[in-house]
PDB file of N, CA and C in Angstrom:
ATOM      1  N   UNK A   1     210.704 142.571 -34.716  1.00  0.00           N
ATOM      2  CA  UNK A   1     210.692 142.015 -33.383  1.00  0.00           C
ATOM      3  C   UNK A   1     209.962 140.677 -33.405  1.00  0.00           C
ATOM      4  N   UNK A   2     210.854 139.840 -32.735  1.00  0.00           N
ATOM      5  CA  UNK A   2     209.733 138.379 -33.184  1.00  0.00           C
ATOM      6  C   UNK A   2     209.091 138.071 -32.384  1.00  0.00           C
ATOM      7  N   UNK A   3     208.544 138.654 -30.872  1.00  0.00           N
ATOM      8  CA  UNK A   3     207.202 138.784 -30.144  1.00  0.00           C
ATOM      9  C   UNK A   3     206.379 139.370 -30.879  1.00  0.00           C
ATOM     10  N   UNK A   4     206.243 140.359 -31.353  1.00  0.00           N
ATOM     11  CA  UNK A   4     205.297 141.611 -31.994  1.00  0.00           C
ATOM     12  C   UNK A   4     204.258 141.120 -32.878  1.00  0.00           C
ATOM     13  N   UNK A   5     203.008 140.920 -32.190  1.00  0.00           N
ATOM     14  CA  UNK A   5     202.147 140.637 -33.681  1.00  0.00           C
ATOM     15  C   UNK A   5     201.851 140.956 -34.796  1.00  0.00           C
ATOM     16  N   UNK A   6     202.631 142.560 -34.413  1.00  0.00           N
ATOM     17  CA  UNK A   6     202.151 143.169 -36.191  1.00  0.00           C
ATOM     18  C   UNK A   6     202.995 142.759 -37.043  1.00  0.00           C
ATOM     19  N   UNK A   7     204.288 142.488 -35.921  1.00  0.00           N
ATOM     20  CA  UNK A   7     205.192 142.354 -36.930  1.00  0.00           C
ATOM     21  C   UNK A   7     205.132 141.265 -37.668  1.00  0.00           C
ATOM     22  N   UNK A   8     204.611 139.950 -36.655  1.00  0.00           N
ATOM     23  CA  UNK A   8     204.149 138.749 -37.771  1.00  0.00           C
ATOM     24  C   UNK A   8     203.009 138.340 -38.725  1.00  0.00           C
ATOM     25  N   UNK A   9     202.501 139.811 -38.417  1.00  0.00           N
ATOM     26  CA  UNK A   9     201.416 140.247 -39.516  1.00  0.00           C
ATOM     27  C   UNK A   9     202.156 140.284 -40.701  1.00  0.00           C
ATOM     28  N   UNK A  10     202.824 141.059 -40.689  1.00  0.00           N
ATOM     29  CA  UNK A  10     203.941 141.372 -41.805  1.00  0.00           C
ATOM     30  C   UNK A  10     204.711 140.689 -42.478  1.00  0.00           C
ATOM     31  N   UNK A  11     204.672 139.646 -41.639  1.00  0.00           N
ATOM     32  CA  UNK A  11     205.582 138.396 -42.333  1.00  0.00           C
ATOM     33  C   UNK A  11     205.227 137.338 -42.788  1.00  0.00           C
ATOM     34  N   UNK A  12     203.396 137.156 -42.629  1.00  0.00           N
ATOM     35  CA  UNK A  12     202.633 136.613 -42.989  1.00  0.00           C
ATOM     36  C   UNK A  12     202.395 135.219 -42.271  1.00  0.00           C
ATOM     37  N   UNK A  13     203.258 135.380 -40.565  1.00  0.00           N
ATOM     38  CA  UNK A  13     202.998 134.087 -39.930  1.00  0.00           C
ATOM     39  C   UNK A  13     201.715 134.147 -39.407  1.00  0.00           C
ATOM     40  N   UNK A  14     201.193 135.082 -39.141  1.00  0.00           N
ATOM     41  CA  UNK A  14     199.772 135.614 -38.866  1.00  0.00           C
ATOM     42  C   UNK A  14     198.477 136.352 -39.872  1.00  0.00           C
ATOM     43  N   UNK A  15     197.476 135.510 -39.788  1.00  0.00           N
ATOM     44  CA  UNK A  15     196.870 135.958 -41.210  1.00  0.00           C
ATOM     45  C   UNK A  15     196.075 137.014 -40.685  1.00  0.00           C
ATOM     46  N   UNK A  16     195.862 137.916 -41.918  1.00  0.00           N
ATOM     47  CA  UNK A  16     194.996 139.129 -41.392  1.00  0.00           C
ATOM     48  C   UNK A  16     194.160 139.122 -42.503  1.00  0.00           C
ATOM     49  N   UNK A  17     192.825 140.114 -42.541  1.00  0.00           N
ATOM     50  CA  UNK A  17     191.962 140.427 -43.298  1.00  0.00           C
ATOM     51  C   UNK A  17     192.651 141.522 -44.758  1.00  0.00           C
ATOM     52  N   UNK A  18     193.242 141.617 -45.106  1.00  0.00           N
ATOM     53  CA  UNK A  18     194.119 142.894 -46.255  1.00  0.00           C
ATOM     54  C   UNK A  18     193.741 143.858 -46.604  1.00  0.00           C
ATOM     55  N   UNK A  19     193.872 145.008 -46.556  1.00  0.00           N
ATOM     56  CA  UNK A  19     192.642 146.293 -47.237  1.00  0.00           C
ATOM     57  C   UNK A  19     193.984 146.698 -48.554  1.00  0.00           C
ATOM     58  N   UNK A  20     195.331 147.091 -47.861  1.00  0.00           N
ATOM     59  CA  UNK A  20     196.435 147.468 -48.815  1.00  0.00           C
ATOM     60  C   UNK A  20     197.865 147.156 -48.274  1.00  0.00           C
ATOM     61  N   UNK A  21     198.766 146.575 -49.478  1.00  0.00           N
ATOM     62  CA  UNK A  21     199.976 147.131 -48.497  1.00  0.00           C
ATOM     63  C   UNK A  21     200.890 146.883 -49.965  1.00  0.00           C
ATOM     64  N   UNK A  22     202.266 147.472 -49.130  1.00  0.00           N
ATOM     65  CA  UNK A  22     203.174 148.140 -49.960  1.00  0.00           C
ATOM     66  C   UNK A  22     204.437 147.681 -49.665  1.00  0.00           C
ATOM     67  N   UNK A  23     205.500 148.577 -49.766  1.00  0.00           N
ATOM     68  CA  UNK A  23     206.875 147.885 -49.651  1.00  0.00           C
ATOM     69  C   UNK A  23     207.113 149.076 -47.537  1.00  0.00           C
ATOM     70  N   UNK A  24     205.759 149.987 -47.598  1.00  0.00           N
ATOM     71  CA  UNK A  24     206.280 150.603 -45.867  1.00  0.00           C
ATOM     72  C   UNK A  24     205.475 150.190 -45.064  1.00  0.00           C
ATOM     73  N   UNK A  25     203.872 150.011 -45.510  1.00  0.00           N
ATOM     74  CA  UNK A  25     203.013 149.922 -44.180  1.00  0.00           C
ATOM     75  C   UNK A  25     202.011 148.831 -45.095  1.00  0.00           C
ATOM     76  N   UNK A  26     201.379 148.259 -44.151  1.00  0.00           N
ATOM     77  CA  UNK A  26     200.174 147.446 -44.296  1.00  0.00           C
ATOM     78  C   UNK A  26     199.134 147.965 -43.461  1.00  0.00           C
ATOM     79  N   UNK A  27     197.697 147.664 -44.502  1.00  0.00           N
ATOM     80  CA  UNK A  27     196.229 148.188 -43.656  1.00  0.00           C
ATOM     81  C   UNK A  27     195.846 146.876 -43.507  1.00  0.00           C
ATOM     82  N   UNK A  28     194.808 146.895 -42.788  1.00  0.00           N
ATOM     83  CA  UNK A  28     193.977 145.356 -42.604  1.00  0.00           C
ATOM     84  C   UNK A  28     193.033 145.553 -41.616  1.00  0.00           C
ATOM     85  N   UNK A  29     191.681 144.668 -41.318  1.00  0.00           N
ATOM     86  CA  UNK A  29     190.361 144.929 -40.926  1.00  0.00           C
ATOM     87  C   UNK A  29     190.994 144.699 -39.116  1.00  0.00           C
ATOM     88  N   UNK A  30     190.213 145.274 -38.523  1.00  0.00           N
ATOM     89  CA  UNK A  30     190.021 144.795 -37.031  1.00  0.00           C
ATOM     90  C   UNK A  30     190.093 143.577 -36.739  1.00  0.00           C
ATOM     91  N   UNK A  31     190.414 142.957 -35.961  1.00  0.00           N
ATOM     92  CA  UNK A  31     189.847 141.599 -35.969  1.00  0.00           C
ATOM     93  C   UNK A  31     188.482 142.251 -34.906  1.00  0.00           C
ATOM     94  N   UNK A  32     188.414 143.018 -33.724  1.00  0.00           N
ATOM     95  CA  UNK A  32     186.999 143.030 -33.155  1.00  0.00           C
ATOM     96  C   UNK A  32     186.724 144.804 -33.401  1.00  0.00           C
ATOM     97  N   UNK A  33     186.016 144.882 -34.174  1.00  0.00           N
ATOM     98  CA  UNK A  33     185.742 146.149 -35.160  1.00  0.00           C
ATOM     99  C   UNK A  33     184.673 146.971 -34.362  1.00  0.00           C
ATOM    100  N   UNK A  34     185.017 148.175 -33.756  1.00  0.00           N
ATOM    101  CA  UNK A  34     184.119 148.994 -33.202  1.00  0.00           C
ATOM    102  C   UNK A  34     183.665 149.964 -33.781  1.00  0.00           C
ATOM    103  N   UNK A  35     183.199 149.300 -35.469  1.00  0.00           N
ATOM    104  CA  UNK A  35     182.528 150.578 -35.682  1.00  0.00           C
ATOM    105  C   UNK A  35     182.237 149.527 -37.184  1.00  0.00           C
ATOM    106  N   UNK A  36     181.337 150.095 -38.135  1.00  0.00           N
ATOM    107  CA  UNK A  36     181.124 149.250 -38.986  1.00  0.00           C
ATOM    108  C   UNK A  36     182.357 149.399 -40.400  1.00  0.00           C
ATOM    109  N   UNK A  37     183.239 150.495 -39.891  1.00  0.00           N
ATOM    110  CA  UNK A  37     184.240 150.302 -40.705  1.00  0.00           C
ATOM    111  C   UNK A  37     185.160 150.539 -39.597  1.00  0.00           C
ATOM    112  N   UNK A  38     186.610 149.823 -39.721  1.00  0.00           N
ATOM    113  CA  UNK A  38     187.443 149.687 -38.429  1.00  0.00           C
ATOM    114  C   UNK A  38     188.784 149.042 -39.009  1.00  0.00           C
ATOM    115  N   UNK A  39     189.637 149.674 -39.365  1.00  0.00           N
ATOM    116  CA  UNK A  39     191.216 148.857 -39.832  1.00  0.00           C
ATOM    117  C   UNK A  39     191.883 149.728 -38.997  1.00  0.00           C
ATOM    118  N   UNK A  40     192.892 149.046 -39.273  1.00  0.00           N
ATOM    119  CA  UNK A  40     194.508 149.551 -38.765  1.00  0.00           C
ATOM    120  C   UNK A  40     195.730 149.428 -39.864  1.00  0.00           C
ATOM    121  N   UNK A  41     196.189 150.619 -39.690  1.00  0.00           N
ATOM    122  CA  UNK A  41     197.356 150.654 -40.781  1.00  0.00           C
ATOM    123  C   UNK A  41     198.990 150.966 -39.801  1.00  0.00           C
ATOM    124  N   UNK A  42     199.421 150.007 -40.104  1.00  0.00           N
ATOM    125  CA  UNK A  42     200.766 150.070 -39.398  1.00  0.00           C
ATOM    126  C   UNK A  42     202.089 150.455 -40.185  1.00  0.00           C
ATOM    127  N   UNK A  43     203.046 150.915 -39.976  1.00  0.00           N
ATOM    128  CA  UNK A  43     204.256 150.776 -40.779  1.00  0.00           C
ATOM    129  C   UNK A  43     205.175 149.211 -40.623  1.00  0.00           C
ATOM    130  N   UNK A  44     205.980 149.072 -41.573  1.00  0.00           N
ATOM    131  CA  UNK A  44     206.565 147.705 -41.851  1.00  0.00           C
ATOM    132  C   UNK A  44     207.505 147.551 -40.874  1.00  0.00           C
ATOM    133  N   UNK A  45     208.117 148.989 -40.899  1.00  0.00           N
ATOM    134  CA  UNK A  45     209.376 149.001 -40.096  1.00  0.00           C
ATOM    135  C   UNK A  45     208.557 149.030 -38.121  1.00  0.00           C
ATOM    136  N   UNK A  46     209.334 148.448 -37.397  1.00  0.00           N
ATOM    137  CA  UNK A  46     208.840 148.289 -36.319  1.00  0.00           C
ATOM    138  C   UNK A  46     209.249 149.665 -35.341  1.00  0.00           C
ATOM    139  N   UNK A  47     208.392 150.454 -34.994  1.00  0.00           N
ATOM    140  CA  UNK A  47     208.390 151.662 -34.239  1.00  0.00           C
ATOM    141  C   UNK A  47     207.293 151.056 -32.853  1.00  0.00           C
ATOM    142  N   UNK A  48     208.044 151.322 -31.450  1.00  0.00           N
ATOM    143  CA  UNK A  48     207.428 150.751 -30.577  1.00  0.00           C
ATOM    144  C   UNK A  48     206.061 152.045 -30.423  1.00  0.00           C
ATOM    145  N   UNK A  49     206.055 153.073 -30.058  1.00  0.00           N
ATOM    146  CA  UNK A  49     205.246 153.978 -30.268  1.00  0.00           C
ATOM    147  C   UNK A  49     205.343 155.094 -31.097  1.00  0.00           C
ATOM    148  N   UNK A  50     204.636 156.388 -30.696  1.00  0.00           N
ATOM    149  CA  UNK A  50     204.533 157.499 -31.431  1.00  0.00           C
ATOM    150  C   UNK A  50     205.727 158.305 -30.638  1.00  0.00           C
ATOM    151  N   UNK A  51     205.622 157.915 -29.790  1.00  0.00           N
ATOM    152  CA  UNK A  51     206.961 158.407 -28.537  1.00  0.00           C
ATOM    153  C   UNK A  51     207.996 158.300 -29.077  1.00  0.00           C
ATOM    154  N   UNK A  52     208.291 157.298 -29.522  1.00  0.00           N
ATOM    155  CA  UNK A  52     209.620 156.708 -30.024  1.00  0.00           C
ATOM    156  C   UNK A  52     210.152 157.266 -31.641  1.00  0.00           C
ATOM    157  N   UNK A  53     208.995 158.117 -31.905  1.00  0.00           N
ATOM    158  CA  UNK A  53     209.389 158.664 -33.346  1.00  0.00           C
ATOM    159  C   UNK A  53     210.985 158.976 -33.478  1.00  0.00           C
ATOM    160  N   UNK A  54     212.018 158.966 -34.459  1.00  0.00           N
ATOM    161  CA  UNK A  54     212.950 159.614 -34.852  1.00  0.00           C
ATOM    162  C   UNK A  54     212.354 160.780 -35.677  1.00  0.00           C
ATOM    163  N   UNK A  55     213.470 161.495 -36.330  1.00  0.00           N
ATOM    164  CA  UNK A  55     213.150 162.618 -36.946  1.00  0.00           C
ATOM    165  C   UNK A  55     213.726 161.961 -38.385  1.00  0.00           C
ATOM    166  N   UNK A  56     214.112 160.901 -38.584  1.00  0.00           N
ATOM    167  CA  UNK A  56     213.989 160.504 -39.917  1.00  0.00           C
ATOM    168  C   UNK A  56     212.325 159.445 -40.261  1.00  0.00           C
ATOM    169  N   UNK A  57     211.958 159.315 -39.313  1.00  0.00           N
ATOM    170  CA  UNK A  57     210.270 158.963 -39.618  1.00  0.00           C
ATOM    171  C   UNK A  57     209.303 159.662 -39.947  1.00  0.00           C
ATOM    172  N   UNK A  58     209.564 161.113 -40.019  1.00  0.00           N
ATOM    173  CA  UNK A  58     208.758 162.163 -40.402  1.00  0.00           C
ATOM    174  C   UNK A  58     207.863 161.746 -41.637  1.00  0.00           C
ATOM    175  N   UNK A  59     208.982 161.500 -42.287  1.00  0.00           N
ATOM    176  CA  UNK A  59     208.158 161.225 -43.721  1.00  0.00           C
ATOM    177  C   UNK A  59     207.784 159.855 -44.419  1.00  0.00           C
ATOM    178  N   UNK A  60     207.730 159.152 -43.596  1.00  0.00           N
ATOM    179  CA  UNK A  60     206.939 157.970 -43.307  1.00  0.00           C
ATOM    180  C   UNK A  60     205.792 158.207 -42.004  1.00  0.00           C
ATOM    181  N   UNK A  61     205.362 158.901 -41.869  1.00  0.00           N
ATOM    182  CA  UNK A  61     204.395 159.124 -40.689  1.00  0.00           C
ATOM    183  C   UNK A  61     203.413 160.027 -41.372  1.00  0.00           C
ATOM    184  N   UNK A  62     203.963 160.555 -42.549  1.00  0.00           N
ATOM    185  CA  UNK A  62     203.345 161.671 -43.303  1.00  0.00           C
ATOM    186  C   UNK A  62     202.344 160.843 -44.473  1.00  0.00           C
ATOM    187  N   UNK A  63     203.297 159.281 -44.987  1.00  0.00           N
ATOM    188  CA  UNK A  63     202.687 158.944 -45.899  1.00  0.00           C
ATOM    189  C   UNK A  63     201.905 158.216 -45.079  1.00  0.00           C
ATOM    190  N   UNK A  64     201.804 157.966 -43.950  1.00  0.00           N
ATOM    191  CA  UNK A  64     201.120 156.569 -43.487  1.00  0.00           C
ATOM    192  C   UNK A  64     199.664 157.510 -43.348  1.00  0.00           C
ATOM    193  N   UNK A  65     199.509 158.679 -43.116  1.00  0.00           N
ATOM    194  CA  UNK A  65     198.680 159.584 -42.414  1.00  0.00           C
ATOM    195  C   UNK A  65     197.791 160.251 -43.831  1.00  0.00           C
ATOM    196  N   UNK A  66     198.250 159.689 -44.804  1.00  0.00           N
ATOM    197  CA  UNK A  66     198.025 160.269 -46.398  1.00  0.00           C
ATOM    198  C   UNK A  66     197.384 158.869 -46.845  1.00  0.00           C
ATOM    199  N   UNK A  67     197.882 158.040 -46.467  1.00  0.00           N
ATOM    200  CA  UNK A  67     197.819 156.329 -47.317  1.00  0.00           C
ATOM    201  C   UNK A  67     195.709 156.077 -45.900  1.00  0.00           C
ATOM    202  N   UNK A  68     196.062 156.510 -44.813  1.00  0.00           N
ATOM    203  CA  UNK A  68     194.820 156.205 -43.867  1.00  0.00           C
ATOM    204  C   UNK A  68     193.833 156.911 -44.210  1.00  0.00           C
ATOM    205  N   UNK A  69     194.274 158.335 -45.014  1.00  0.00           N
ATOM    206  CA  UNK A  69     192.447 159.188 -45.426  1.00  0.00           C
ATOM    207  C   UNK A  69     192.382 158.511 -46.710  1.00  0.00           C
ATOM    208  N   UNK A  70     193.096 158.228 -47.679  1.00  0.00           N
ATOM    209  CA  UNK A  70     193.073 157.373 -48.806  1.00  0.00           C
ATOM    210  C   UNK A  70     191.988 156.277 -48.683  1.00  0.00           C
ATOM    211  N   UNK A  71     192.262 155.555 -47.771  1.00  0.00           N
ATOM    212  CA  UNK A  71     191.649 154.447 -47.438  1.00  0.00           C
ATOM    213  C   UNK A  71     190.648 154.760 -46.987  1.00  0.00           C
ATOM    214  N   UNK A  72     190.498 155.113 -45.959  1.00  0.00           N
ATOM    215  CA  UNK A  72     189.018 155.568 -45.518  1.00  0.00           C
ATOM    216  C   UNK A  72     187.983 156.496 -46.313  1.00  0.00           C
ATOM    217  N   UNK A  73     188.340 156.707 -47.409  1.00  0.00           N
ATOM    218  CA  UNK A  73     187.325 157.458 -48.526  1.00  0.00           C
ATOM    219  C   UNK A  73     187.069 156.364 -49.281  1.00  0.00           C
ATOM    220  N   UNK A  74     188.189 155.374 -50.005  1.00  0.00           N
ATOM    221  CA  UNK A  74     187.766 154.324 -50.657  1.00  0.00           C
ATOM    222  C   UNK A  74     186.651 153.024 -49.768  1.00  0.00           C
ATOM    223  N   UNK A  75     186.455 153.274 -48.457  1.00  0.00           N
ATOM    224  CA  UNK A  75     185.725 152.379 -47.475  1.00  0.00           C
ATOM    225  C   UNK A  75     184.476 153.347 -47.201  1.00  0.00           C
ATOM    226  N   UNK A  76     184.541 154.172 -47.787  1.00  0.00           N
ATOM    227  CA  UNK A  76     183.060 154.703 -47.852  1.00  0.00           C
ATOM    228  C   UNK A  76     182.982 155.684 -46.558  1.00  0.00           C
ATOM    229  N   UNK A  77     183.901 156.481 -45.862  1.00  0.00           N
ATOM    230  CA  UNK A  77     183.735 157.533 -44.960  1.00  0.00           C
ATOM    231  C   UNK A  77     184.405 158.739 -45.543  1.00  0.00           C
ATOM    232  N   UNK A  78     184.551 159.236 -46.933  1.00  0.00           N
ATOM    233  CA  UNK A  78     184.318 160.623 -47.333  1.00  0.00           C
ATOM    234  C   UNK A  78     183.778 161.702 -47.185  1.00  0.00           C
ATOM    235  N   UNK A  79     182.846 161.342 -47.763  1.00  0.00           N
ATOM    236  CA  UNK A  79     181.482 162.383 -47.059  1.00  0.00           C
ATOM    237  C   UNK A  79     181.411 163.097 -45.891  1.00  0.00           C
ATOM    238  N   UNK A  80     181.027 161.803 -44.758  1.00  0.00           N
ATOM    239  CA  UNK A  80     180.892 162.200 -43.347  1.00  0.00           C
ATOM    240  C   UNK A  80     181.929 162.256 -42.710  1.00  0.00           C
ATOM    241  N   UNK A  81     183.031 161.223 -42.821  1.00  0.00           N
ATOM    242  CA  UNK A  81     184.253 161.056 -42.066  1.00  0.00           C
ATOM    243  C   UNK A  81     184.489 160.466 -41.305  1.00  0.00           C
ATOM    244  N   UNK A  82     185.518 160.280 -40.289  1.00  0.00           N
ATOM    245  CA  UNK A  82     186.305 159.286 -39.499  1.00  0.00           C
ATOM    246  C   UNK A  82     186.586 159.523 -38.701  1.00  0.00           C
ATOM    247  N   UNK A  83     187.690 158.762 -37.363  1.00  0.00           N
ATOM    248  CA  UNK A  83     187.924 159.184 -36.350  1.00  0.00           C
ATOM    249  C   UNK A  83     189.496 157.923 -36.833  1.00  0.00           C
ATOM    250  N   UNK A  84     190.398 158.678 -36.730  1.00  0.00           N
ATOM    251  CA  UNK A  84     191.997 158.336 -37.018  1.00  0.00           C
ATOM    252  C   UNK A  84     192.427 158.881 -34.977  1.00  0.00           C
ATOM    253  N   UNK A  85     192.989 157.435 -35.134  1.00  0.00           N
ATOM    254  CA  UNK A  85     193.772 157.641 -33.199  1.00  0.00           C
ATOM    255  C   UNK A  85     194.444 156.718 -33.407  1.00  0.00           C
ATOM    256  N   UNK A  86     195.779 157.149 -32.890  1.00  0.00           N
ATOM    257  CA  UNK A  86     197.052 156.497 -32.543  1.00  0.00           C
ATOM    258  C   UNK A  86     196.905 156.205 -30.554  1.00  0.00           C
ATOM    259  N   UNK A  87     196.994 155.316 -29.955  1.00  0.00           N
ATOM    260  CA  UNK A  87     196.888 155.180 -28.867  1.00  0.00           C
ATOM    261  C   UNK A  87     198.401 154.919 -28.394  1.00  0.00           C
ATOM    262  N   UNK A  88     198.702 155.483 -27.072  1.00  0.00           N
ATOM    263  CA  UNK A  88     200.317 155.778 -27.015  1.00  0.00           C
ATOM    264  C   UNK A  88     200.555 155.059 -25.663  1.00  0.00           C
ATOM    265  N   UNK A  89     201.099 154.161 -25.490  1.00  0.00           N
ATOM    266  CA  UNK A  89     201.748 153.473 -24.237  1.00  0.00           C
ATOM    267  C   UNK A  89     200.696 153.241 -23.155  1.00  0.00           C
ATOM    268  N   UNK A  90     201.330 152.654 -22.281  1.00  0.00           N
ATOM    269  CA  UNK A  90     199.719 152.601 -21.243  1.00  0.00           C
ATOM    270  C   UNK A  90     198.847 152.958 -21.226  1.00  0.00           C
ATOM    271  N   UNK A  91     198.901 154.517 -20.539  1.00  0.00           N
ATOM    272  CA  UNK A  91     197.912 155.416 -19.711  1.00  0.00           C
ATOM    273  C   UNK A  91     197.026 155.341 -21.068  1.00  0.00           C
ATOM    274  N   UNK A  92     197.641 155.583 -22.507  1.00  0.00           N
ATOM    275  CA  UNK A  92     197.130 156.057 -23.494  1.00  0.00           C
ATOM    276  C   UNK A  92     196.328 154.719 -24.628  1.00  0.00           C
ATOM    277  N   UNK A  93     196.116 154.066 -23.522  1.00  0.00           N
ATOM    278  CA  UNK A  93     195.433 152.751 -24.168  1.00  0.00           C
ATOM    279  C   UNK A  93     196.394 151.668 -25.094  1.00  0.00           C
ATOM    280  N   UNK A  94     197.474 151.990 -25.867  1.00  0.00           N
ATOM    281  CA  UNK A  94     198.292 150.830 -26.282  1.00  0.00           C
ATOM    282  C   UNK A  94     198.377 149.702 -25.879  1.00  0.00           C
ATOM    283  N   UNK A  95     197.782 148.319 -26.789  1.00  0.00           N
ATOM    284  CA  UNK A  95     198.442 147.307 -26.511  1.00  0.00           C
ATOM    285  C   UNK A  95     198.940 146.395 -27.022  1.00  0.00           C
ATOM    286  N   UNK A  96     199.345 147.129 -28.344  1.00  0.00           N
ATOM    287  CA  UNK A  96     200.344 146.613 -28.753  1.00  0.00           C
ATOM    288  C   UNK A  96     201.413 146.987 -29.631  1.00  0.00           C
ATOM    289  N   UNK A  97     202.765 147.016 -28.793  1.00  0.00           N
ATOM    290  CA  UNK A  97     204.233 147.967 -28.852  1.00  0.00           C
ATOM    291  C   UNK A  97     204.162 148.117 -30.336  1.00  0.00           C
ATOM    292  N   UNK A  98     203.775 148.358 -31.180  1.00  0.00           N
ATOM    293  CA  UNK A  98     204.272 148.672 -32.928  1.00  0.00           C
ATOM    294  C   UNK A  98     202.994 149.747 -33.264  1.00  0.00           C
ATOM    295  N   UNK A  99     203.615 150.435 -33.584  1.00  0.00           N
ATOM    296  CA  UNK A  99     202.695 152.047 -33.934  1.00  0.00           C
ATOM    297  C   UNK A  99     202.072 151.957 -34.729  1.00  0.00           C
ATOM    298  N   UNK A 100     200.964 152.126 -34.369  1.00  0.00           N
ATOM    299  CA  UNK A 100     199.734 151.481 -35.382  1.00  0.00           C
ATOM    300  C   UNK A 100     198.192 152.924 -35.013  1.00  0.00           C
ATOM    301  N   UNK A 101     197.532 153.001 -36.742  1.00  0.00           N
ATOM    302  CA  UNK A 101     196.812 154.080 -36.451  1.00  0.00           C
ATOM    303  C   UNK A 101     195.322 153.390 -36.524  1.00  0.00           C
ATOM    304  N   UNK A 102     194.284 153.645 -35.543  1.00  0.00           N
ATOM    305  CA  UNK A 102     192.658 153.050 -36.041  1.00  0.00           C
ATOM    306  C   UNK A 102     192.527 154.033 -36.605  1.00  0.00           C
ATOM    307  N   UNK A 103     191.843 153.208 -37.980  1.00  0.00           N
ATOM    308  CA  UNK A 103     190.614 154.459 -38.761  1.00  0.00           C
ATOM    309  C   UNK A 103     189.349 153.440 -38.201  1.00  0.00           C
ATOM    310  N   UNK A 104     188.851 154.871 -37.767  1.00  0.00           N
ATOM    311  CA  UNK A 104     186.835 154.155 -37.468  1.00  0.00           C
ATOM    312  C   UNK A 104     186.088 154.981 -38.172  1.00  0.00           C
ATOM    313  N   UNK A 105     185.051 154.786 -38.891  1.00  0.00           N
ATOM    314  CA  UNK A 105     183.696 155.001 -39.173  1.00  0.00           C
ATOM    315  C   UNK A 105     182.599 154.701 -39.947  1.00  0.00           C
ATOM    316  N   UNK A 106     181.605 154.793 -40.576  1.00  0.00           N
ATOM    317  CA  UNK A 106     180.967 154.104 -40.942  1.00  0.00           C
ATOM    318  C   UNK A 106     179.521 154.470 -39.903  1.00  0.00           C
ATOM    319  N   UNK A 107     179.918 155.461 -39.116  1.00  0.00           N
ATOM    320  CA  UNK A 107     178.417 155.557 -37.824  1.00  0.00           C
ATOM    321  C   UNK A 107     179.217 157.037 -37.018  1.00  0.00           C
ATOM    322  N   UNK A 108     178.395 157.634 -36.547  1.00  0.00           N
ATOM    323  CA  UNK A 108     178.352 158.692 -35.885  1.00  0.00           C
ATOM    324  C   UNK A 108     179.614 158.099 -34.385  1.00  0.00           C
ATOM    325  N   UNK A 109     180.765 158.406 -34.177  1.00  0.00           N
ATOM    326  CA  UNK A 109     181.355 158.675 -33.369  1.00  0.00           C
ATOM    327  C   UNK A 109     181.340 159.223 -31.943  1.00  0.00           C
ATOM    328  N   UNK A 110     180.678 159.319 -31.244  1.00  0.00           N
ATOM    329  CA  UNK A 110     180.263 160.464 -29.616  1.00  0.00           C
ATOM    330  C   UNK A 110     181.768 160.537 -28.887  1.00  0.00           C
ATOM    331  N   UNK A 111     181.305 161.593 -28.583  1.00  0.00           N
ATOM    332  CA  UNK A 111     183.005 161.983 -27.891  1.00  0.00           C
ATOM    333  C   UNK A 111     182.280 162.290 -26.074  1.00  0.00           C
ATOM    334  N   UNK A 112     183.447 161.986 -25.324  1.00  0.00           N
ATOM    335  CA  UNK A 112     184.676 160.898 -25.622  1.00  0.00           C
ATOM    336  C   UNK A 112     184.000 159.920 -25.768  1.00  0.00           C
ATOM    337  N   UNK A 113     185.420 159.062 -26.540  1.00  0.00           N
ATOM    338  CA  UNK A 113     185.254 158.013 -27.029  1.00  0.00           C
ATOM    339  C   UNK A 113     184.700 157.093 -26.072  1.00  0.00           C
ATOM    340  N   UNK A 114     185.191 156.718 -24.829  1.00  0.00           N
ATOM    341  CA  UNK A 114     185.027 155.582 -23.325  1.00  0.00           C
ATOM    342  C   UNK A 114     184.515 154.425 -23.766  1.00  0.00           C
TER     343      UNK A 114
END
């Protein structure tokens, strides 16, 4: 989509910080990081939400969800752990249409989040 920022993340018209990426999804730092560890890992292919899943994304949703604890153990939240949220359309905080997951941690989490 050529509005979509992730998507011009992806295409490299927009520079990002890099943690990993591949031939499906790219990770990369927050740009305003609420937590002392804070990326986002998106898929390549453009999915407006989690709503919008097909049932042939299964297994790309599986690796993206495999490739985000990956990462977040190599960033130093093994041990204690993380807080992984997909935020879904409005009500559900989204703002921006390409399905994208935060990993946070690095610090004690309090629920709810607010």
């Amino acid at each position: 989509m050529s509005d979509c920022i992730f998507c011009k993340i992806i295409a490299g018209e927009i520079p990002s910080k890099k943690i990993f990426e591949d031939d499906e999804m790219l990770a990369f730092h927050d740009i305003t990081p609420q937590a002392p560890v804070h990326f986002l890992l998106i898929p390549r292919k453009h999915i407006r939400s989690i709503m919008e899943l097909k049932k042939a994304d299964a297994d790309l949703l599986g690796r993206l969800f495999f490739k985000a604890q990956e990462l977040a153990k190599e960033l130093g939240c093994g041990e204690k752990g993380a807080r992984f949220v997909i935020n879904c359309k409005t009500d559900g905080g989204q703002t921006v249409d390409h399905l994208h997951i935060h990993i946070l941690g690095g610090r004690s989490l309090g629920w709810p989040p607010g």
